[in-house]
N, C-alpha and C. Protein backbone atom coordinates (compact mmCIF):
# COMPACT_ATOMS: atom_id res chain seq x y z
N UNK A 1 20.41 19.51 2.09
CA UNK A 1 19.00 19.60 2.43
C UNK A 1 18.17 19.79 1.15
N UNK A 2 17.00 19.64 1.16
CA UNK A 2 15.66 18.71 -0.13
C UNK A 2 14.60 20.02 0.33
N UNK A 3 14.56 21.10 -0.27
CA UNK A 3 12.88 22.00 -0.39
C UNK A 3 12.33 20.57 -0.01
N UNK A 4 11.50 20.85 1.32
CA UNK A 4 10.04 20.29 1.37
C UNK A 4 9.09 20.40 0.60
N UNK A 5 8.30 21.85 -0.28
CA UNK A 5 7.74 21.60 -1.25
C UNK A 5 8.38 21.41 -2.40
N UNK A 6 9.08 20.59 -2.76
CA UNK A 6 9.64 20.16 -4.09
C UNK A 6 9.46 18.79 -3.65
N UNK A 7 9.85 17.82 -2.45
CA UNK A 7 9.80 16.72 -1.98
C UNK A 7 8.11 16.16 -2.02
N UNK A 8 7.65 17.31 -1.48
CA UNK A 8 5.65 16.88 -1.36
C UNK A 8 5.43 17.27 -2.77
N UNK A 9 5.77 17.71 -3.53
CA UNK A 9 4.93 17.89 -4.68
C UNK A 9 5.35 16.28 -5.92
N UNK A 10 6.26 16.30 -5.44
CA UNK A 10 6.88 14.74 -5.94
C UNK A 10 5.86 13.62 -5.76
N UNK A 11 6.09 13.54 -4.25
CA UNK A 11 5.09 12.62 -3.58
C UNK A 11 3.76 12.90 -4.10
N UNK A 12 3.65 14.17 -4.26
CA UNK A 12 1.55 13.96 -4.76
C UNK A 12 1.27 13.36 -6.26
N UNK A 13 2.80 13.57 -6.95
CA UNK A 13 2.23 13.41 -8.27
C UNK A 13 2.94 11.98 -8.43
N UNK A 14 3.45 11.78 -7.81
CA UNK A 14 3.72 9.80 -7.95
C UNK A 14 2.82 9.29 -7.51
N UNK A 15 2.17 9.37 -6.33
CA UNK A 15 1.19 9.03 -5.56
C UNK A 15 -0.45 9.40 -6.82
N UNK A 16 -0.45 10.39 -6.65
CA UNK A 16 -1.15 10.51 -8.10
C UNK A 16 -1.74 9.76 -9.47
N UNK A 17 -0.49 9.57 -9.79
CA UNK A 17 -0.13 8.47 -11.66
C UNK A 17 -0.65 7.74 -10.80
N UNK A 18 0.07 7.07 -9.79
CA UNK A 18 0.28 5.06 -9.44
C UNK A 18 -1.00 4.80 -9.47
N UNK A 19 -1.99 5.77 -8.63
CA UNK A 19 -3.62 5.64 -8.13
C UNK A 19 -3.99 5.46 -9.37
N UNK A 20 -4.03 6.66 -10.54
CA UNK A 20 -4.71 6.64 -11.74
C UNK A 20 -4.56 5.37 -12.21
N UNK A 21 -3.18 4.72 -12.55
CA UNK A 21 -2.69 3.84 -13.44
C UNK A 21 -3.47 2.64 -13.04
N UNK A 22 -3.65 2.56 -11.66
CA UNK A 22 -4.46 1.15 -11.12
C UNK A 22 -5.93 0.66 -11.89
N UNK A 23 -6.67 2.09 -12.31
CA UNK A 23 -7.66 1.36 -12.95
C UNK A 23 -7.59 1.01 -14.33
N UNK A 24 -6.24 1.18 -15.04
CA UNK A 24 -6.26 0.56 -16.58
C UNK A 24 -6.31 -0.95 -16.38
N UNK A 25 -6.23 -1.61 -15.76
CA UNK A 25 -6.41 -3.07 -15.72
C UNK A 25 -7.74 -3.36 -15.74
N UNK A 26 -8.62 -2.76 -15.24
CA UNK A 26 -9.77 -2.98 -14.98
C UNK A 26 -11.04 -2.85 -16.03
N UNK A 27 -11.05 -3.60 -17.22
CA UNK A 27 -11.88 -3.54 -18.27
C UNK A 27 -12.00 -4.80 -18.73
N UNK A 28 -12.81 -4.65 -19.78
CA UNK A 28 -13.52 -5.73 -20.62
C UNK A 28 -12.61 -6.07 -21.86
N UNK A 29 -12.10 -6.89 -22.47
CA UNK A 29 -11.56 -7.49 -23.50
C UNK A 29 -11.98 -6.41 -24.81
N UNK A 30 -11.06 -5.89 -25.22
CA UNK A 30 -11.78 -4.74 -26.66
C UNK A 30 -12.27 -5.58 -27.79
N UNK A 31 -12.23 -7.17 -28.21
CA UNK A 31 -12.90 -8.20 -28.75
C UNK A 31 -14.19 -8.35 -28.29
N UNK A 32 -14.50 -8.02 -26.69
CA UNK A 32 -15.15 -8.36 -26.65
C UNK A 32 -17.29 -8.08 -26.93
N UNK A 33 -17.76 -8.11 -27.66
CA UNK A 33 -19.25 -8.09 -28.02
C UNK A 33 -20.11 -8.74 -27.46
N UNK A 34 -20.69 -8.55 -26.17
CA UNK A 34 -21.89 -8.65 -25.72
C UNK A 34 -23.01 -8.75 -26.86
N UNK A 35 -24.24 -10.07 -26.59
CA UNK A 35 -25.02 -10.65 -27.34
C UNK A 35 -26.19 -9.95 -26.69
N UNK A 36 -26.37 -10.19 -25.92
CA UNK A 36 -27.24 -9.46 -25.07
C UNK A 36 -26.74 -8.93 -22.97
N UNK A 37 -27.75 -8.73 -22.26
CA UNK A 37 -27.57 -7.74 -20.82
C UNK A 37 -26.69 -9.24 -20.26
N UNK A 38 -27.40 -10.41 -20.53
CA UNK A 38 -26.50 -11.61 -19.54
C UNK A 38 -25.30 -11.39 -20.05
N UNK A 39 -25.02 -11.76 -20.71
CA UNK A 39 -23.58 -11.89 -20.97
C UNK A 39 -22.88 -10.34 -20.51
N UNK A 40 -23.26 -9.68 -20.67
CA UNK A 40 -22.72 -8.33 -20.48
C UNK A 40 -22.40 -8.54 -19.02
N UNK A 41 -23.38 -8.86 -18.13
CA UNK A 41 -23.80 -8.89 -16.57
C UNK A 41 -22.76 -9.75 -16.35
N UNK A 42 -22.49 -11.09 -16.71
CA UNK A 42 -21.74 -11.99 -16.87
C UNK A 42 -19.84 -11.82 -16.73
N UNK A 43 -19.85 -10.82 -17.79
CA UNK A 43 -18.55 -10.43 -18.06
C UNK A 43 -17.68 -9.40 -16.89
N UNK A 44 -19.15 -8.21 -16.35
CA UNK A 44 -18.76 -7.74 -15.41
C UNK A 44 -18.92 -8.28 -14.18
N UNK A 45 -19.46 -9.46 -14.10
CA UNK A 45 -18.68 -10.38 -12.68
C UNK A 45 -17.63 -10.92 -12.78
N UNK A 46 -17.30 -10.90 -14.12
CA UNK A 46 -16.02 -11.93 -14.20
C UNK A 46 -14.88 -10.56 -13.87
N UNK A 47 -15.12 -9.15 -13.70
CA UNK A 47 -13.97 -8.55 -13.25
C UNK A 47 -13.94 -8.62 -12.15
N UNK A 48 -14.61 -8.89 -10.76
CA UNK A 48 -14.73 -9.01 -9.26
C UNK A 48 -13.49 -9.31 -8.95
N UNK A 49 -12.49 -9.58 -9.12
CA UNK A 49 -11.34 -10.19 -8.51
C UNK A 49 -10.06 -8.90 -8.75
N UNK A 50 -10.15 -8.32 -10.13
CA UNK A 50 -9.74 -7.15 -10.62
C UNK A 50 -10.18 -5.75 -9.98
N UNK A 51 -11.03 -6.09 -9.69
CA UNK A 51 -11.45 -5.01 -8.51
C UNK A 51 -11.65 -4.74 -7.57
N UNK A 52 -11.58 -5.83 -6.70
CA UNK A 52 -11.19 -6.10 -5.47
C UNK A 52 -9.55 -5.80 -5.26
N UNK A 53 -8.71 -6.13 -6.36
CA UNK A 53 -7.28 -5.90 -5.99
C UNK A 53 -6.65 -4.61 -6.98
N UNK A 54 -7.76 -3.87 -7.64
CA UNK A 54 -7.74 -2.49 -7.65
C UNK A 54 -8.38 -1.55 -6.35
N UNK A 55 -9.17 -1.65 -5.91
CA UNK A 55 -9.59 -1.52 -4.48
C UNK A 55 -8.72 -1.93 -3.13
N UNK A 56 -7.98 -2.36 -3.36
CA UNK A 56 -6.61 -2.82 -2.07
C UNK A 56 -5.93 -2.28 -2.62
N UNK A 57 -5.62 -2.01 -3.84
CA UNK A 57 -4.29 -1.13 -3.89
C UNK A 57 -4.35 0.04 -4.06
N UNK A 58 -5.46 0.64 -4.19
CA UNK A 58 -5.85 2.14 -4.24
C UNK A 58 -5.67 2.11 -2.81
N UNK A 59 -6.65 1.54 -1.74
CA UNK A 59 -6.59 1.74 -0.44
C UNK A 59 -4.95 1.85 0.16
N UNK A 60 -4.50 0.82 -0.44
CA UNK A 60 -2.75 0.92 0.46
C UNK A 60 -1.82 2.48 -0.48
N UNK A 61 -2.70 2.63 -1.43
CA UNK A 61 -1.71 3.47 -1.49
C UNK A 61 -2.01 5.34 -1.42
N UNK A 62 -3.62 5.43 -1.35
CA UNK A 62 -3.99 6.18 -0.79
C UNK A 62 -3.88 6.68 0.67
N UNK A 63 -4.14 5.53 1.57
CA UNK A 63 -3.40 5.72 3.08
C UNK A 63 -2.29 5.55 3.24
N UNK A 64 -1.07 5.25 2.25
CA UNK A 64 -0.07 5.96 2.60
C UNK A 64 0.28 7.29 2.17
N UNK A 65 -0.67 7.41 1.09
CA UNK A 65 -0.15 9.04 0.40
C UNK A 65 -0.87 10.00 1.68
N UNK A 66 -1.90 9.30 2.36
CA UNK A 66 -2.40 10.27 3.67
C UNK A 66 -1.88 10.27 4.96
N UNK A 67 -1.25 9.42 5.48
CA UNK A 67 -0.20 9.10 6.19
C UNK A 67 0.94 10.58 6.23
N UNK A 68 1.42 9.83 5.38
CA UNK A 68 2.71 10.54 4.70
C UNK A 68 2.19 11.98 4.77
N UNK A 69 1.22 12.71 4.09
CA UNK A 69 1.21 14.11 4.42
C UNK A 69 1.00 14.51 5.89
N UNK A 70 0.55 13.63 6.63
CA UNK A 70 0.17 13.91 8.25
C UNK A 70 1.90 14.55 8.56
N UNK A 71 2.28 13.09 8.30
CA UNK A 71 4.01 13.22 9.13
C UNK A 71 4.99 14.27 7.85
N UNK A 72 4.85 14.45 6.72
CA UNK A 72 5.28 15.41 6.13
C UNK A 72 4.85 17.24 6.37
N UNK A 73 4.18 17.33 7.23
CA UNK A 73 3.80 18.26 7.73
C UNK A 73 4.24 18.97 9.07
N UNK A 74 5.23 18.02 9.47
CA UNK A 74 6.48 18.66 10.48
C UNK A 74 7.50 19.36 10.03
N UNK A 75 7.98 19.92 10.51
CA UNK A 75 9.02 20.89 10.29
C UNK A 75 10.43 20.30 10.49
N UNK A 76 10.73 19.41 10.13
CA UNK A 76 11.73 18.57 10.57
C UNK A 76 12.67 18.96 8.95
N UNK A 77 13.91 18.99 9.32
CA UNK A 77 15.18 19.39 7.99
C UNK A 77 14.65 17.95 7.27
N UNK A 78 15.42 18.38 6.07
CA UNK A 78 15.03 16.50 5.27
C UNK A 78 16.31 16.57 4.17
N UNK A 79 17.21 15.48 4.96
CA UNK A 79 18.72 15.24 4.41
C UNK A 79 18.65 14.44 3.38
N UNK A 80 19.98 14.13 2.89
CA UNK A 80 20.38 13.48 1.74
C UNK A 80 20.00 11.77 2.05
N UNK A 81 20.24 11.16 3.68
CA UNK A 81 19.58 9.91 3.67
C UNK A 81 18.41 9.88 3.73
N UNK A 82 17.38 10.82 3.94
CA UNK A 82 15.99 10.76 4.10
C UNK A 82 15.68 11.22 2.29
N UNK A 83 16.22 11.45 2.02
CA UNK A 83 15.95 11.76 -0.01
C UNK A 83 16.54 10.42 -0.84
N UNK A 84 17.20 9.96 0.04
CA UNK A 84 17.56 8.52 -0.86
C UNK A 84 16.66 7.42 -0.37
N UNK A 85 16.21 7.34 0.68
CA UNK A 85 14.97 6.58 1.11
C UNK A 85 13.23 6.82 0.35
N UNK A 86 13.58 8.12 0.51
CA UNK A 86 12.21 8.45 0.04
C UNK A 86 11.76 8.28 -1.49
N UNK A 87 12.91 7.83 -2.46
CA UNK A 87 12.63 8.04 -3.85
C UNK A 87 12.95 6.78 -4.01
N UNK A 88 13.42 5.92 -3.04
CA UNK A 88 13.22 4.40 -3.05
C UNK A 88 11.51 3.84 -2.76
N UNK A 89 11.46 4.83 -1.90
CA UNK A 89 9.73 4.54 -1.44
C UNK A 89 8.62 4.60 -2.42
N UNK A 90 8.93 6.29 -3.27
CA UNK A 90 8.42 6.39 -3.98
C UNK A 90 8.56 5.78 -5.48
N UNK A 91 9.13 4.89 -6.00
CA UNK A 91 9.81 3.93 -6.72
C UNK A 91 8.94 2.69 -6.63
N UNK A 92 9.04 2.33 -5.56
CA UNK A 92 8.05 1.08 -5.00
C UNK A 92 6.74 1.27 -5.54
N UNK A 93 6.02 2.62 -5.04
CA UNK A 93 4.60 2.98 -4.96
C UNK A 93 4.48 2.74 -6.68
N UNK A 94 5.48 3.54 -7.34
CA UNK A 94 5.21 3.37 -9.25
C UNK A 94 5.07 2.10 -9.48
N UNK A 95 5.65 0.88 -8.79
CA UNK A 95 5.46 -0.38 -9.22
C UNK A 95 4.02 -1.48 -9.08
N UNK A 96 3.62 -0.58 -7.73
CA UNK A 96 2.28 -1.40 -7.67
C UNK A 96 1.12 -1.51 -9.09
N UNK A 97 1.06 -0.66 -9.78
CA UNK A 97 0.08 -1.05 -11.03
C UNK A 97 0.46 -2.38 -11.73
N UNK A 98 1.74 -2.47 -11.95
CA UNK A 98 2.43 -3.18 -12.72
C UNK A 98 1.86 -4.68 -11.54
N UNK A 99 2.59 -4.62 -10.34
CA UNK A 99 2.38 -5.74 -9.67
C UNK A 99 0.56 -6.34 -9.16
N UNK A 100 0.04 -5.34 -9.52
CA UNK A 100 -1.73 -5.43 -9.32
C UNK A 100 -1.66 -6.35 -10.55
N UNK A 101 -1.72 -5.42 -11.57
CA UNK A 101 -1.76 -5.95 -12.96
C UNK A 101 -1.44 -7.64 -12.86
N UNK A 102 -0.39 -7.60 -12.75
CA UNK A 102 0.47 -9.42 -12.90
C UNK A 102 -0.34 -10.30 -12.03
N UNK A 103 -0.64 -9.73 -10.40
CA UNK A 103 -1.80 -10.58 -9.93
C UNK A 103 -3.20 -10.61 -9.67
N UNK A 104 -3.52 -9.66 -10.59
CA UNK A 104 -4.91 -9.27 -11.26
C UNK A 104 -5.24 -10.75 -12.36
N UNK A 105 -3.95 -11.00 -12.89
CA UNK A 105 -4.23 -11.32 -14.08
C UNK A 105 -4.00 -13.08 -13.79
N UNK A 106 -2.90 -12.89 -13.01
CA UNK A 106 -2.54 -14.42 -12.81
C UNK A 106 -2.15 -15.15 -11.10
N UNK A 107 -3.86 -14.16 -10.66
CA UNK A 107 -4.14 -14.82 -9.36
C UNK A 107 -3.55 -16.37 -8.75
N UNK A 108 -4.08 -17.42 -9.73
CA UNK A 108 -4.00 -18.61 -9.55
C UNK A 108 -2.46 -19.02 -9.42
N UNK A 109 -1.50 -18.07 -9.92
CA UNK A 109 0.07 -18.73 -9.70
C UNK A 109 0.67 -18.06 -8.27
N UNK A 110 1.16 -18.89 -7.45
CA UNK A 110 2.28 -18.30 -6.26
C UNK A 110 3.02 -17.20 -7.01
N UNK A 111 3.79 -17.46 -7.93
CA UNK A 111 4.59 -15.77 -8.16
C UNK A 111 4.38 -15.09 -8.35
N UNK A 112 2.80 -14.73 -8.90
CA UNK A 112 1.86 -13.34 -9.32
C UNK A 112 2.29 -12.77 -7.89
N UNK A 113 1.61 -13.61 -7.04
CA UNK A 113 1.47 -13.01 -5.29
C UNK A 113 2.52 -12.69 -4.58
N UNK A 114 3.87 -13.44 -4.94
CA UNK A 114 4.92 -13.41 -4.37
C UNK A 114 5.31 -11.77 -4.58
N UNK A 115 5.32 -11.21 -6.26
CA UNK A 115 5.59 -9.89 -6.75
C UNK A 115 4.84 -9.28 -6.27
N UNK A 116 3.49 -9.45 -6.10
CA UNK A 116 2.90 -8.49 -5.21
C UNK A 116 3.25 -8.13 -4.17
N UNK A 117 2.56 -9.01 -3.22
CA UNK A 117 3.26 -8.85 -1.61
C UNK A 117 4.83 -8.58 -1.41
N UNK A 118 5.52 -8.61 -2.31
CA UNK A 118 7.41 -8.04 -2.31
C UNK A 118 7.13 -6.71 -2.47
N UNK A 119 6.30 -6.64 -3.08
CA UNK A 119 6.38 -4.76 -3.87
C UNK A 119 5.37 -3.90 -2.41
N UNK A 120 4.40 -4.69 -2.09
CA UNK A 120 3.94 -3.98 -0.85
C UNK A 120 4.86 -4.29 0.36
N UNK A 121 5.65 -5.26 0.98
CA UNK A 121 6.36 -5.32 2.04
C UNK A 121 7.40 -4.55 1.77
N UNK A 122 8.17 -4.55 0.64
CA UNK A 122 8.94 -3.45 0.46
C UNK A 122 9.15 -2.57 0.99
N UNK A 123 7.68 -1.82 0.06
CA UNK A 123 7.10 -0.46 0.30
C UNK A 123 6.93 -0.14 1.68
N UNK A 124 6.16 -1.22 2.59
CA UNK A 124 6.31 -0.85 3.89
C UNK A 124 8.01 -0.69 4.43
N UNK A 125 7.95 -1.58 4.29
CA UNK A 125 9.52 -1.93 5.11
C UNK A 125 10.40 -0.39 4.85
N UNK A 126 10.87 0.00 3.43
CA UNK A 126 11.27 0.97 3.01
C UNK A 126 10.44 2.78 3.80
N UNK A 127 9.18 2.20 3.89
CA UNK A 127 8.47 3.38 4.35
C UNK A 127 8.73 3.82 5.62
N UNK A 128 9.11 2.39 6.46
CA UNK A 128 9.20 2.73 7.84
C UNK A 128 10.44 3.34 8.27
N UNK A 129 11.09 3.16 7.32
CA UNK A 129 12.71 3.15 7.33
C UNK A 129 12.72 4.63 7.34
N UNK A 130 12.72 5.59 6.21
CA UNK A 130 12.05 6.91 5.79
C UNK A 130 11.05 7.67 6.51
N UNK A 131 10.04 6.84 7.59
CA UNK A 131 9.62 7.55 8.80
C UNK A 131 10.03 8.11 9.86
N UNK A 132 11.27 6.73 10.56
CA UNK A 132 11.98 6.69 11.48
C UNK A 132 12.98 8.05 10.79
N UNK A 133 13.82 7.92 9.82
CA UNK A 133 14.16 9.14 9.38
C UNK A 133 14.07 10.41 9.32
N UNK A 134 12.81 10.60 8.98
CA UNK A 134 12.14 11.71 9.15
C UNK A 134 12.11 12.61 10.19
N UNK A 135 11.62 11.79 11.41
CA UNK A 135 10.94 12.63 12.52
C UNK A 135 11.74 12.32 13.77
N UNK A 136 12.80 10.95 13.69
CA UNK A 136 13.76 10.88 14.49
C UNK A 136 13.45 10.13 15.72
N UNK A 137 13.37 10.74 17.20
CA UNK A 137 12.76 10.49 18.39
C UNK A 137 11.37 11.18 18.37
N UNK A 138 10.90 11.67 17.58
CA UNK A 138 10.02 12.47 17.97
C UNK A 138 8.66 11.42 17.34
N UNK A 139 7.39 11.29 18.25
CA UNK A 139 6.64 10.04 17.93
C UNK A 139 4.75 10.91 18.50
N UNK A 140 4.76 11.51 17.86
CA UNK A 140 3.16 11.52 18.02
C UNK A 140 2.18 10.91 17.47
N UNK A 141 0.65 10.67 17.55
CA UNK A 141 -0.21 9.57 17.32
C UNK A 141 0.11 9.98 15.88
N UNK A 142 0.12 10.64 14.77
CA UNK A 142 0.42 9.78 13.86
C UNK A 142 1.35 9.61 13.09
N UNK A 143 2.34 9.73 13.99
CA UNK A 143 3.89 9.09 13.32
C UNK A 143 3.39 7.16 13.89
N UNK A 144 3.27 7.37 15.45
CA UNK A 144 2.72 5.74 15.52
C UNK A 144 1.68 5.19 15.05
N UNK A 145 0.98 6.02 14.71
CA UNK A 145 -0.24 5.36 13.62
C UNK A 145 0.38 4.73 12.33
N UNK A 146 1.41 5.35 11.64
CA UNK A 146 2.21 5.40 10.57
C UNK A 146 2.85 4.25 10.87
N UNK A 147 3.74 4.00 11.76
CA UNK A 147 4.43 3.00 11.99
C UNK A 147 3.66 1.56 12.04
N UNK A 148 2.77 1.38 12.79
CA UNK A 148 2.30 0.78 13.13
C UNK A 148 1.17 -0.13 11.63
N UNK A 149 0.80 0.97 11.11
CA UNK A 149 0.44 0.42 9.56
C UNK A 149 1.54 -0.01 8.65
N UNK A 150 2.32 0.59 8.89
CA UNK A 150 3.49 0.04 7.89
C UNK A 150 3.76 -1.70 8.21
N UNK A 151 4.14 -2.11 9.48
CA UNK A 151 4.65 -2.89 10.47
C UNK A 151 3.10 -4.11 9.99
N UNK A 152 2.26 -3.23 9.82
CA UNK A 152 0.73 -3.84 10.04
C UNK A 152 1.14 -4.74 7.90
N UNK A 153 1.28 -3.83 7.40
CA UNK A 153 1.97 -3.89 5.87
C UNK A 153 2.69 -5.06 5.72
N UNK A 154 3.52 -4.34 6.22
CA UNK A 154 4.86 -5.60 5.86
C UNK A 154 4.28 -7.52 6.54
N UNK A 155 3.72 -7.51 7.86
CA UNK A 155 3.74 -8.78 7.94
C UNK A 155 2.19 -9.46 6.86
N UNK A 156 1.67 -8.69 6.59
CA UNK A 156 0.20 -9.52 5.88
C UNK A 156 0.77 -9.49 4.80
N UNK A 157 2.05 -9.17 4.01
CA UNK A 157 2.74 -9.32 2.60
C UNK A 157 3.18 -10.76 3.18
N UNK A 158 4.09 -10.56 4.15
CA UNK A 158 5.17 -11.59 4.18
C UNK A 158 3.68 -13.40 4.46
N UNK A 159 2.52 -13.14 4.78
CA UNK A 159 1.61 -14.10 5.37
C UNK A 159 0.87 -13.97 4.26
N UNK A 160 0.61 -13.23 3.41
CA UNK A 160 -0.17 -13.48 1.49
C UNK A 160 0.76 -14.21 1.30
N UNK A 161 2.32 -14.15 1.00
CA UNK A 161 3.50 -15.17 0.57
C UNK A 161 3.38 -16.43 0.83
N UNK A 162 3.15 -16.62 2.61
CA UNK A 162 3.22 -18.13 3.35
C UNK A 162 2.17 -18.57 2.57
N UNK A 163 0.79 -17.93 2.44
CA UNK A 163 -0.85 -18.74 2.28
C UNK A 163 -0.49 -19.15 0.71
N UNK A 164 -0.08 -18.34 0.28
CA UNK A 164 0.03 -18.56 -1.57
C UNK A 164 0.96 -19.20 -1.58
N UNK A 165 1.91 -20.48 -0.98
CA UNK A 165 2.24 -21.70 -1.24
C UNK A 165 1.64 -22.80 -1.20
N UNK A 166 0.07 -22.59 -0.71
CA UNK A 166 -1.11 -23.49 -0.34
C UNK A 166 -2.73 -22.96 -1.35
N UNK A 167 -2.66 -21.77 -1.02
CA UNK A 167 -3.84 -21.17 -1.98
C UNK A 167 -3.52 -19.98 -2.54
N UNK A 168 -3.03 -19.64 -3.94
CA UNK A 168 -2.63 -18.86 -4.20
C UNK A 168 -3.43 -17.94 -4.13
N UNK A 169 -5.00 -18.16 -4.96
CA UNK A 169 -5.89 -17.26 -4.89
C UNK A 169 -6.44 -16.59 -3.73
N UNK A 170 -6.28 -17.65 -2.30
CA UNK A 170 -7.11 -16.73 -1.31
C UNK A 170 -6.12 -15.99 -0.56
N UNK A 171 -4.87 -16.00 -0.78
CA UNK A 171 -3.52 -14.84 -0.33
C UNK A 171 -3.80 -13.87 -0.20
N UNK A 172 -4.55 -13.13 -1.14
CA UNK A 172 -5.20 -11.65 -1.23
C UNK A 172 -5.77 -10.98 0.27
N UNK A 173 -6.62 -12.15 0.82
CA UNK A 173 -6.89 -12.15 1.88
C UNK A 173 -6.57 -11.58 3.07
N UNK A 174 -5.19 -12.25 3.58
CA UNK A 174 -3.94 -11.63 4.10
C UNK A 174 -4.49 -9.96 4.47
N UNK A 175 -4.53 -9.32 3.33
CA UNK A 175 -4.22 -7.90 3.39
C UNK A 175 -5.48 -7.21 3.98
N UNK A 176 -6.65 -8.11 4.36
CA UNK A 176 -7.70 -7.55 4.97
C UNK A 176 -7.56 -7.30 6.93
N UNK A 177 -6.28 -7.85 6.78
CA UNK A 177 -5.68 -7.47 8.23
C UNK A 177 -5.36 -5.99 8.09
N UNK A 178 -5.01 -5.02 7.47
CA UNK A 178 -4.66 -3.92 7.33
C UNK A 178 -5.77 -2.78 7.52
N UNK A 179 -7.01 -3.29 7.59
CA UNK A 179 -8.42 -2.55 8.12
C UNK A 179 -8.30 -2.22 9.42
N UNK A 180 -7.39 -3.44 10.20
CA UNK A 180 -7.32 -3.10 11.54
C UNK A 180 -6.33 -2.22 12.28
N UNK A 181 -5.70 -1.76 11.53
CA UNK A 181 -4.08 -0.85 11.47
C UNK A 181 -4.51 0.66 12.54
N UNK A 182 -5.74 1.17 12.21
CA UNK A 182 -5.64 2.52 13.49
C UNK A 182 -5.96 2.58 14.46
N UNK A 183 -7.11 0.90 14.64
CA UNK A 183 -7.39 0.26 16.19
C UNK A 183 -6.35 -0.15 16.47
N UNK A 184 -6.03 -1.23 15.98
CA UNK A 184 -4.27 -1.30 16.48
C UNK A 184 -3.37 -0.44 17.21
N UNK A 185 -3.41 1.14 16.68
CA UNK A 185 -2.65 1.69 16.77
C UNK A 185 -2.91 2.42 18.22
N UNK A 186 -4.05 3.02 17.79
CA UNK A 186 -5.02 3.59 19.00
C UNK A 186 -5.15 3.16 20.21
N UNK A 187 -4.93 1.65 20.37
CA UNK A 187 -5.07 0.85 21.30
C UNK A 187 -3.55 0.82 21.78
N UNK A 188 -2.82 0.43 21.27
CA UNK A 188 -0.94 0.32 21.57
C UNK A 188 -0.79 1.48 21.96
N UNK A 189 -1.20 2.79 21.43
CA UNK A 189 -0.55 3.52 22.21
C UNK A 189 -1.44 4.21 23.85
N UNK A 190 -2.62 4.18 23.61
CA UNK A 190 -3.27 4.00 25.25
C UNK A 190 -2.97 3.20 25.80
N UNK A 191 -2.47 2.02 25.99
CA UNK A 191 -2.35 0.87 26.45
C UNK A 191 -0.47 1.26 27.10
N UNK A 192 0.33 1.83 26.12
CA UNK A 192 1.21 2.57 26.12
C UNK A 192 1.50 3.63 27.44
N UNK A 193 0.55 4.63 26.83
CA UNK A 193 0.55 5.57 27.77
C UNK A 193 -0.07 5.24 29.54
N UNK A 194 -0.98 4.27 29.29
CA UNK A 194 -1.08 3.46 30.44
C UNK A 194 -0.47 2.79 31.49
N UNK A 195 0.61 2.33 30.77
CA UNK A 195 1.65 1.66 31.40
C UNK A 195 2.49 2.75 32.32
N UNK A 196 2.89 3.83 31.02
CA UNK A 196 4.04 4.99 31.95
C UNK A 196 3.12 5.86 33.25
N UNK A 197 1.76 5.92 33.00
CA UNK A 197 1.04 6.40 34.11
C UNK A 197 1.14 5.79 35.28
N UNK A 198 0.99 4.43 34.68
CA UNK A 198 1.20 3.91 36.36
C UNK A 198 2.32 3.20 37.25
C-alpha cells in the first residue's frame, strides 16, 4: 500500500510543471524586432494557433488534475497495481508539453497530430484504467463523470488521427468534442437512473 498523501502530492506537482511548461512554447522569436505596433500586432496573431493548443492542453490537463482530486478523495486502499498505473498516467501528463510543442510547431504534418492525439488517448485510456482501479464497483457522479470524459478523450484523439490523414491542421478540432463531456455525463447517468426506476 502507497500513503495517499505522498500519491496526491505527486499528482499536484506533475500536474503542476506539465501546466507551467505548456506556456514556454508560446512566444515571439528572440531575433525577433518589431519596426513598429503592425508588425508587432502581426506577429501576435501569428501565435493564435499556439494558443489555442496551449489552451486545450491546459484545459485537458487541468480537468484531469480536477477530476482526479474529486475521485482521489475516497478512502479507498491504493495498491501496487493502482501505483503502477498511476505513474504511467502521470508520465503521459509530463509528455504533453513536449507533444503541444511538436504540434504547435508543425501543425501542417499528420505526425505532429498523430503524437499528440497518442499522448492524449493514452493518457485517457491509461486514466480510465487507474479509475476503474481505484474505486472498483463503487461509481458515483463523479467517478462517471470521470469515466465518461476520459472515454469522451480517448475517441476525439483516435478522430484528430482519422481527420489529420485529410486535414492535418483542422484535427485540432476533434478535441472541441470534449466541452461536451459533463452534459454527456449528466445526461447518461439520469437517463441511467431512469431506466432502473422504471
Amino acid at each position: 500500500m502507497y500513503p495517499k498523501d505522498r500519491i496526491n502530492a505527486l499528482t499536484d506537482g506533475v500536474f503542476a510543471v506539465a501546466m507551467t511548461l505548456l506556456i514556454l512554447d508560446v512566444r515571439l522569436p528572440e531575433e525577433f524586432q518589431p519596426h513598429d505596433q503592425g508588425e508587432l500586432i502581426s506577429a501576435l496573431g501569428g501565435l493564435t494557433q499556439k494558443v489555442a493548443l496551449y489552451a486545450l492542453s491546459f484545459y485537458v490537463l487541468g480537468s484531469s488534475w480536477l477530476a482526479s482530486t474529486k475521485i482521489r478523495a475516497t478512502d479507498q486502499p491504493l495498491g501496487k497495481t493502482f501505483g503502477f498505473w498511476w505513474l504511467l498516467y502521470l508520465f503521459l501528463a509530463t509528455c504533453i508539453p513536449f507533444s503541444t510543442t511538436l504540434v504547435g510547431r508543425f501543425a501542417h504534418l499528420a505526425p505532429s497530430v498523430w503524437a499528440y492525439s497518442a499522448n492524449l488517448g493514452l493518457m485517457a485510456a491509461v486514466g480510465y484504467r487507474a479509475t476503474m482501479l481505484q474505486v472498483g464497483a463503487h461509481e458515483d457522479a463523479h467517478v462517471h463523470e470521470r469515466k465518461v470524459s476520459l472515454l469522451l478523450l480517448f475517441c476525439s484523439s483516435v478522430l484528430a488521427i482519422l481527420v489529420s490523414f485529410a486535414w492535418p491542421k483542422a484535427s485540432q478540432w476533434a478535441y472541441a468534442l470534449n466541452i461536451a463531456a459533463s452534459p454527456i455525463a449528466s445526461w447518461h447517468l439520469a437517463s441511467r437512473k431512469k431506466r432502473r426506476g422504471s
